[in-house]
PDB file of N, CA and C in Angstrom:
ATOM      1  N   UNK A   1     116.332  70.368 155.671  1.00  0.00           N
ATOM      2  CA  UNK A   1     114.978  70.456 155.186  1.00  0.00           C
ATOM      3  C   UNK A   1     114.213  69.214 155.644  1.00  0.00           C
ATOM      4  N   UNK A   2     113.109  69.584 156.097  1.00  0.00           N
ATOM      5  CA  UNK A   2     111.997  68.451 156.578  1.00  0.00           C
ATOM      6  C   UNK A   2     110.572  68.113 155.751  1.00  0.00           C
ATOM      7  N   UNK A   3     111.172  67.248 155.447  1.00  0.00           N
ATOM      8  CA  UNK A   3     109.763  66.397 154.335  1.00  0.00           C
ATOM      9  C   UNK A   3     108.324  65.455 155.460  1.00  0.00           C
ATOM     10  N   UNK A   4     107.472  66.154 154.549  1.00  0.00           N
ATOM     11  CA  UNK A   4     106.434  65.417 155.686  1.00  0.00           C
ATOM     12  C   UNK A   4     105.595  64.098 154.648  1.00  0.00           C
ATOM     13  N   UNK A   5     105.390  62.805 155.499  1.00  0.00           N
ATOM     14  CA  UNK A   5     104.772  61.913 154.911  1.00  0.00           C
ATOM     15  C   UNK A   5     103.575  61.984 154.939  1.00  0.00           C
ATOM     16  N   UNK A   6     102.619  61.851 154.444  1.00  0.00           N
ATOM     17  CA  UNK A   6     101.461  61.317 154.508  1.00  0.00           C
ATOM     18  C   UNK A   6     101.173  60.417 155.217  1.00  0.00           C
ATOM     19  N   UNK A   7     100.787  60.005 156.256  1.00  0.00           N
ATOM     20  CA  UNK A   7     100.715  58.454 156.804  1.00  0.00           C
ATOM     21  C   UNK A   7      99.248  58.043 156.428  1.00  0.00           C
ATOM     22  N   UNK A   8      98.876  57.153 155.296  1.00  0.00           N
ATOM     23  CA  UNK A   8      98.052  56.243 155.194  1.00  0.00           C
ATOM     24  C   UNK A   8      98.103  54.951 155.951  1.00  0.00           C
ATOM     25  N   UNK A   9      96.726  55.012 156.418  1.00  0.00           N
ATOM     26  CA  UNK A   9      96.740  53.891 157.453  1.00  0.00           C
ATOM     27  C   UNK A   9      96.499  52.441 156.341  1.00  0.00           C
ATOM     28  N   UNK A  10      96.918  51.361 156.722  1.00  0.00           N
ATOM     29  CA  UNK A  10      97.182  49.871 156.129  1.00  0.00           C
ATOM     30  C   UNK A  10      95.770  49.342 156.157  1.00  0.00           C
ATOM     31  N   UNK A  11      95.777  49.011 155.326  1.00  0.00           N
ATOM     32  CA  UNK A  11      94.020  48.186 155.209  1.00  0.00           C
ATOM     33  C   UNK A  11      94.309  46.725 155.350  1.00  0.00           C
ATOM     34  N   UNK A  12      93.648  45.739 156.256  1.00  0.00           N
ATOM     35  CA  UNK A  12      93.281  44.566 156.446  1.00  0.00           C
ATOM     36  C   UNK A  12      91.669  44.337 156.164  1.00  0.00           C
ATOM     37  N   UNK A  13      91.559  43.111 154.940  1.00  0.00           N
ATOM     38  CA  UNK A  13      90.435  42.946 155.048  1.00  0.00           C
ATOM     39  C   UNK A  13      90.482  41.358 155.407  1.00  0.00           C
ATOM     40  N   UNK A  14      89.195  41.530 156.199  1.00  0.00           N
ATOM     41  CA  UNK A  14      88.915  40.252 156.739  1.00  0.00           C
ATOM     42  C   UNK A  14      87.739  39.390 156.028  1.00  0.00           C
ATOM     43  N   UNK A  15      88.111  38.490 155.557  1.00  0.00           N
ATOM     44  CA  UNK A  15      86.780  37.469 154.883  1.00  0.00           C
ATOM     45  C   UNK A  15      86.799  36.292 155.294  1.00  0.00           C
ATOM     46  N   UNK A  16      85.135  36.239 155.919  1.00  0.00           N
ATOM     47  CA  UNK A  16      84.742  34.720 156.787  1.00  0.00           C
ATOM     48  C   UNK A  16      83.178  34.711 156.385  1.00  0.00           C
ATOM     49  N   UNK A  17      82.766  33.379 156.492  1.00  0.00           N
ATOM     50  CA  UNK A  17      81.395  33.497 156.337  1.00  0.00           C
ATOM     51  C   UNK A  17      80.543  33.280 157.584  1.00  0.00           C
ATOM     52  N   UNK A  18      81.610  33.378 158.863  1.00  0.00           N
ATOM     53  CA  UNK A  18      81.073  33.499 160.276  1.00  0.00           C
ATOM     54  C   UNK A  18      80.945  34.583 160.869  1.00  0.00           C
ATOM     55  N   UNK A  19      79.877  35.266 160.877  1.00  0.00           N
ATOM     56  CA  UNK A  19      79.544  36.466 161.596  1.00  0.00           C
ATOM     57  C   UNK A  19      80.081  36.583 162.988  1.00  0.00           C
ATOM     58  N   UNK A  20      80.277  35.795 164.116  1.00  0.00           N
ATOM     59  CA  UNK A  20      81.010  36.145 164.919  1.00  0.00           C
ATOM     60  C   UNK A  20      82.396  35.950 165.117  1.00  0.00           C
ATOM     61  N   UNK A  21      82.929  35.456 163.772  1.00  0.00           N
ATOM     62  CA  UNK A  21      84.251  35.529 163.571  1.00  0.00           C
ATOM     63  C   UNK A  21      84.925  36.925 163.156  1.00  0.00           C
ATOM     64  N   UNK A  22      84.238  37.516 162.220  1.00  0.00           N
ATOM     65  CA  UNK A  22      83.967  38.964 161.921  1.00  0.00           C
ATOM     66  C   UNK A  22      84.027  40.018 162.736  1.00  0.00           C
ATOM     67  N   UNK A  23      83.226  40.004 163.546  1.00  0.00           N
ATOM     68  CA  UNK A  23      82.597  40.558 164.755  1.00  0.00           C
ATOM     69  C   UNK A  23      84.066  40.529 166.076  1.00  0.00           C
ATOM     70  N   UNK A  24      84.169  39.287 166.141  1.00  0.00           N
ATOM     71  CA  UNK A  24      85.208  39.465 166.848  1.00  0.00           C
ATOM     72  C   UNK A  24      87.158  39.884 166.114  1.00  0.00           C
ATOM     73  N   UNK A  25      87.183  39.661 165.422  1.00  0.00           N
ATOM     74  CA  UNK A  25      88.083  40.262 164.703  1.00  0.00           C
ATOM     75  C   UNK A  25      88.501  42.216 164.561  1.00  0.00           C
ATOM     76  N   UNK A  26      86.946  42.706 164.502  1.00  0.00           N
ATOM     77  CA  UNK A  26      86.877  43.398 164.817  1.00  0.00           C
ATOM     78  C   UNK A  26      87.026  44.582 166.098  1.00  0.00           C
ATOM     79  N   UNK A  27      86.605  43.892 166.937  1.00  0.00           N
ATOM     80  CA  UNK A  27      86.444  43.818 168.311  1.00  0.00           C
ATOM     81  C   UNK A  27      88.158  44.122 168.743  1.00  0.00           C
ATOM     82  N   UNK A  28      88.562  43.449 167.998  1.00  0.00           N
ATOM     83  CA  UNK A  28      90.151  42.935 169.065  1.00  0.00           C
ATOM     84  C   UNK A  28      91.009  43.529 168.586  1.00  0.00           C
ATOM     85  N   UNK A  29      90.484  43.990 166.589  1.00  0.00           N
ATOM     86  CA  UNK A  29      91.504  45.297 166.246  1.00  0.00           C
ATOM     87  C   UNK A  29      91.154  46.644 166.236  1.00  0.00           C
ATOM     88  N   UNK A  30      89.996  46.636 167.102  1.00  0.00           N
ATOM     89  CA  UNK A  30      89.386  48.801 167.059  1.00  0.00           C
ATOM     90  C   UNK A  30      90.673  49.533 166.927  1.00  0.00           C
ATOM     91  N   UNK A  31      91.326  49.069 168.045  1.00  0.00           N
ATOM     92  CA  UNK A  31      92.374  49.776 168.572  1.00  0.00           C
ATOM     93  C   UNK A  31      93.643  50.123 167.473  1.00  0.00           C
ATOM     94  N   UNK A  32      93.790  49.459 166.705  1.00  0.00           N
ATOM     95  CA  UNK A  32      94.880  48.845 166.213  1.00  0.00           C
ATOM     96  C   UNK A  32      95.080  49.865 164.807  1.00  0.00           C
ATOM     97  N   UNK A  33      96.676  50.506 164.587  1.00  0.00           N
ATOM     98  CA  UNK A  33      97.151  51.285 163.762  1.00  0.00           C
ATOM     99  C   UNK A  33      96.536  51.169 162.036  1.00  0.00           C
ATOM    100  N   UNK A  34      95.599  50.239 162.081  1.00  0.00           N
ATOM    101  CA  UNK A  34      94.998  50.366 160.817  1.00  0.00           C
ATOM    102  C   UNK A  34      93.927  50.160 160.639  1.00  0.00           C
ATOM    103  N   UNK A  35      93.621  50.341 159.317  1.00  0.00           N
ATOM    104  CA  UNK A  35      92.040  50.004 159.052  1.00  0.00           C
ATOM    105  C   UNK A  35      91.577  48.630 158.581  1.00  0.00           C
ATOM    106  N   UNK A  36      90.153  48.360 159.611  1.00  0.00           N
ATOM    107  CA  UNK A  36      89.543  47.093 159.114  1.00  0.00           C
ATOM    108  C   UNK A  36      88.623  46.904 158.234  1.00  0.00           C
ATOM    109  N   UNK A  37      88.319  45.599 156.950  1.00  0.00           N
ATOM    110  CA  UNK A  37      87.255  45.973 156.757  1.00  0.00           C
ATOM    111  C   UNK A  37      87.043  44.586 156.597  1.00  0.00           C
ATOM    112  N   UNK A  38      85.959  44.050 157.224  1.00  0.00           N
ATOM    113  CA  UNK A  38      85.323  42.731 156.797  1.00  0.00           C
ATOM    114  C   UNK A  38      84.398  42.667 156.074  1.00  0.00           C
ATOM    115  N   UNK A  39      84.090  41.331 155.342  1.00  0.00           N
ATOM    116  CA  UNK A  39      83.135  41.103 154.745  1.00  0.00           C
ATOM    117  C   UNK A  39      82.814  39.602 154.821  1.00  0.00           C
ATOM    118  N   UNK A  40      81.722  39.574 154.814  1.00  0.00           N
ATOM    119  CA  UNK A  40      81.163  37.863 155.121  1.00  0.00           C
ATOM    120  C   UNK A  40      80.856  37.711 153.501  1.00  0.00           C
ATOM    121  N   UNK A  41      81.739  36.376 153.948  1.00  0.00           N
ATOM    122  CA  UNK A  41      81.400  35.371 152.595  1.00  0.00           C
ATOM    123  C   UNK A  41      79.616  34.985 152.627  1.00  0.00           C
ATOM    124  N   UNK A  42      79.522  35.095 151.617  1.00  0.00           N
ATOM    125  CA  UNK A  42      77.764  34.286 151.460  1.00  0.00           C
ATOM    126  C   UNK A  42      77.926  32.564 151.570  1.00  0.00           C
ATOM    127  N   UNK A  43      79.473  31.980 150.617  1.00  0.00           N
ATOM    128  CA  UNK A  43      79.333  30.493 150.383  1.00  0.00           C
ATOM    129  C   UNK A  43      80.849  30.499 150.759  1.00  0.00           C
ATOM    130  N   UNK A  44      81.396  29.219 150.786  1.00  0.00           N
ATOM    131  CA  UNK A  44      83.071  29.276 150.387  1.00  0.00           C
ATOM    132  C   UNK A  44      83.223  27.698 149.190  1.00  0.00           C
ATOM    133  N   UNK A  45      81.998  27.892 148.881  1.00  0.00           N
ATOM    134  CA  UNK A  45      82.108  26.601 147.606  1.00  0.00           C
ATOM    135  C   UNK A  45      82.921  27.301 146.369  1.00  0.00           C
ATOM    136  N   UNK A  46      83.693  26.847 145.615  1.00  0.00           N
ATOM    137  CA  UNK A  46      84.864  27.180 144.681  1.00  0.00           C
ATOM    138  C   UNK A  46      84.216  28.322 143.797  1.00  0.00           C
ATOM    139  N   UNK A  47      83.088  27.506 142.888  1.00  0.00           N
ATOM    140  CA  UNK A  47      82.081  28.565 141.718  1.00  0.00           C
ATOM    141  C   UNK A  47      81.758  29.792 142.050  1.00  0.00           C
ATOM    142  N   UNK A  48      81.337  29.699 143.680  1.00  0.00           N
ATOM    143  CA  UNK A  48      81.216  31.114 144.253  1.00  0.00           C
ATOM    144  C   UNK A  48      82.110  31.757 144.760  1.00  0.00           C
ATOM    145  N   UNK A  49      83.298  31.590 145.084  1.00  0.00           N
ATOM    146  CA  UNK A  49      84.408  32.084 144.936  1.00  0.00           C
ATOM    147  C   UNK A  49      85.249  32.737 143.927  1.00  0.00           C
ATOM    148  N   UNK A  50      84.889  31.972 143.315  1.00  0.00           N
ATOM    149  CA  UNK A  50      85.648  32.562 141.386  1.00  0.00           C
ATOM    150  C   UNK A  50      84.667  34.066 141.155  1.00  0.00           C
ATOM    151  N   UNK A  51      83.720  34.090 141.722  1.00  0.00           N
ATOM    152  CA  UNK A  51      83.126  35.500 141.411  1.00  0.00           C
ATOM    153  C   UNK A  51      83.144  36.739 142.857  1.00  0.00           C
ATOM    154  N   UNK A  52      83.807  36.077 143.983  1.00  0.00           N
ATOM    155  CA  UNK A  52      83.793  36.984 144.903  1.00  0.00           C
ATOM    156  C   UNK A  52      84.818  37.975 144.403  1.00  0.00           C
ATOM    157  N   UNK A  53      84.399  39.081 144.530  1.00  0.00           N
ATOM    158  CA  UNK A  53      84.861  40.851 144.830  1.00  0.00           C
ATOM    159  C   UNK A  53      85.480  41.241 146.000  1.00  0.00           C
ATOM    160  N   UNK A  54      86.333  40.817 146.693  1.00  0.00           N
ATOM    161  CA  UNK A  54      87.051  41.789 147.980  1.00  0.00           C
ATOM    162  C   UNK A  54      87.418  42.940 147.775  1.00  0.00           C
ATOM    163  N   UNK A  55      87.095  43.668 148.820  1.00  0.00           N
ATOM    164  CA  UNK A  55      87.705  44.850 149.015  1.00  0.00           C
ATOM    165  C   UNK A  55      89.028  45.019 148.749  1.00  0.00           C
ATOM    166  N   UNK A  56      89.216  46.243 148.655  1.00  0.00           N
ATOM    167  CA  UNK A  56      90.650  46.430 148.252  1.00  0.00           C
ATOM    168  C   UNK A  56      91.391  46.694 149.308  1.00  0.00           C
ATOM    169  N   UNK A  57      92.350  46.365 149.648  1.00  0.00           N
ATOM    170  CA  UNK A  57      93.304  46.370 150.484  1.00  0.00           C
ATOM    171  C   UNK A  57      95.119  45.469 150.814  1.00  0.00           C
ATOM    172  N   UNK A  58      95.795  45.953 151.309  1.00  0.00           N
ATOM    173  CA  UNK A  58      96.755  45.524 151.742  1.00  0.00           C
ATOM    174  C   UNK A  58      97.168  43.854 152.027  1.00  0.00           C
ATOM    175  N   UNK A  59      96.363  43.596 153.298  1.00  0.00           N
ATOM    176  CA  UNK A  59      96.736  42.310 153.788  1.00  0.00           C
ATOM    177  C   UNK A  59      95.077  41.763 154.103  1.00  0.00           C
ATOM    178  N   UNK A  60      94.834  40.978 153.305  1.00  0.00           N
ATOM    179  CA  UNK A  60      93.942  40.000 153.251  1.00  0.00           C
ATOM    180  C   UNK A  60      93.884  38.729 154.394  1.00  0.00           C
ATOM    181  N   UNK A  61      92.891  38.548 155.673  1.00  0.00           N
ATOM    182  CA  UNK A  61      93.022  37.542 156.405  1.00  0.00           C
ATOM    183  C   UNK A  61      91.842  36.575 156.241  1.00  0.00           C
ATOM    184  N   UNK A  62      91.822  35.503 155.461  1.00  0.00           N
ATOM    185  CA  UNK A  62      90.627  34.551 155.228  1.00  0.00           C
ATOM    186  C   UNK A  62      90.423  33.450 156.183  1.00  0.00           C
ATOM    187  N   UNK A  63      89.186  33.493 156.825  1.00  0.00           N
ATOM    188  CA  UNK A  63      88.792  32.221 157.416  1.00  0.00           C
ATOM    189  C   UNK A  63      88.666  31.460 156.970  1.00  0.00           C
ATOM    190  N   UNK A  64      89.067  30.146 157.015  1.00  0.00           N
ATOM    191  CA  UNK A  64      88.990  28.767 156.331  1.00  0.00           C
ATOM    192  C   UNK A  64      89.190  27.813 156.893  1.00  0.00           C
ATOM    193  N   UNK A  65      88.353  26.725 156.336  1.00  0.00           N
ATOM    194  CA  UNK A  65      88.767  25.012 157.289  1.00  0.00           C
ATOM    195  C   UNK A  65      90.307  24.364 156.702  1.00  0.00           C
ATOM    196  N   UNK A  66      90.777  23.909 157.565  1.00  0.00           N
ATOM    197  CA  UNK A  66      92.089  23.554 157.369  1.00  0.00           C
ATOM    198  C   UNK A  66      91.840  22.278 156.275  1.00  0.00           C
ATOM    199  N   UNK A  67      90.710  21.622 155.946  1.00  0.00           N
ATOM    200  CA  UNK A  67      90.951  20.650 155.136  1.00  0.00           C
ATOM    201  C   UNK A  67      89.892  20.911 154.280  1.00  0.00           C
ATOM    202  N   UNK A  68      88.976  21.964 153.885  1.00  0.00           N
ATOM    203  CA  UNK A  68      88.398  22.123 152.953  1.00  0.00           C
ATOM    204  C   UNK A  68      88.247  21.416 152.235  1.00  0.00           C
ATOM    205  N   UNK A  69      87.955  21.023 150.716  1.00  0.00           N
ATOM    206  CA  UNK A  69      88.560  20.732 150.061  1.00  0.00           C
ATOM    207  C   UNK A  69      88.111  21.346 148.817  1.00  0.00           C
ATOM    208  N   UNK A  70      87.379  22.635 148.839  1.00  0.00           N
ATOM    209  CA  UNK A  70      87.768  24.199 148.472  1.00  0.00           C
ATOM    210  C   UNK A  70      89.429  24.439 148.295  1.00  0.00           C
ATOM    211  N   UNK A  71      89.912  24.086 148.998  1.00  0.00           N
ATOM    212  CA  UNK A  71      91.204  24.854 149.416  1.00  0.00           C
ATOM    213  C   UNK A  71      92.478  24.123 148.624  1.00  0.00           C
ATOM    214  N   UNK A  72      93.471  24.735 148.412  1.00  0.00           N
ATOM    215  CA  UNK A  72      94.469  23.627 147.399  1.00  0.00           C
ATOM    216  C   UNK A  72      95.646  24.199 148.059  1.00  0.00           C
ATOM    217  N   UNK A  73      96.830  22.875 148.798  1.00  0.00           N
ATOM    218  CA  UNK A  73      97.731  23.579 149.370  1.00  0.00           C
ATOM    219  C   UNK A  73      98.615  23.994 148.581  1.00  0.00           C
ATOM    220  N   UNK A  74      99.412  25.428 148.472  1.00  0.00           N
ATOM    221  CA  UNK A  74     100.112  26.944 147.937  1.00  0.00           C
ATOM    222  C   UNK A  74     101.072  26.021 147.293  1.00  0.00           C
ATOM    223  N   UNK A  75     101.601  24.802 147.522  1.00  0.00           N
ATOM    224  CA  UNK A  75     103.104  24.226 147.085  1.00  0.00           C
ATOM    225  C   UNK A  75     102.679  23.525 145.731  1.00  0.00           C
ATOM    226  N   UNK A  76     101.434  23.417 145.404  1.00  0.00           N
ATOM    227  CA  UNK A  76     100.702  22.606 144.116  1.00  0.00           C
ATOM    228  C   UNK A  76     100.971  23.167 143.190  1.00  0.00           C
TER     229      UNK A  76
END
């Protein structure tokens, strides 16, 4: 007997507050076995962060400055 899957495609959302970071992200995954969805940050200051809404999805890829200081490194 043969069972059939459903194949739902994988959602990546992309969040940057650089439009041609976006843009090109896009660009480079048309092709690619899943679905994209970006969204541009308005700020990446902390307060406005605590109220951002992302899309729902799978694997989350965030643009960010490596030394922010927004940012708190994961081992804290």
């Amino acid at each position: 007997m043969t069972t059939k899957r459903t194949s739902t495609k994988l959602t990546v959302c992309i969040l940057s507050p650089h439009p041609l970071v976006l843009s090109e992200f896009e660009r480079i995954l048309a092709k690619a076995p899943f679905k994209v969805v970006a969204k541009q940050l308005e700020s990446t200051l902390a307060p406005d962060l605590r109220t951002l809404e992302p899309p729902k999805a799978q694997v989350y890829v965030i643009d960010a400055q490596a030394f922010s200081p927004t940012l708190k490194p994961a081992n804290n």
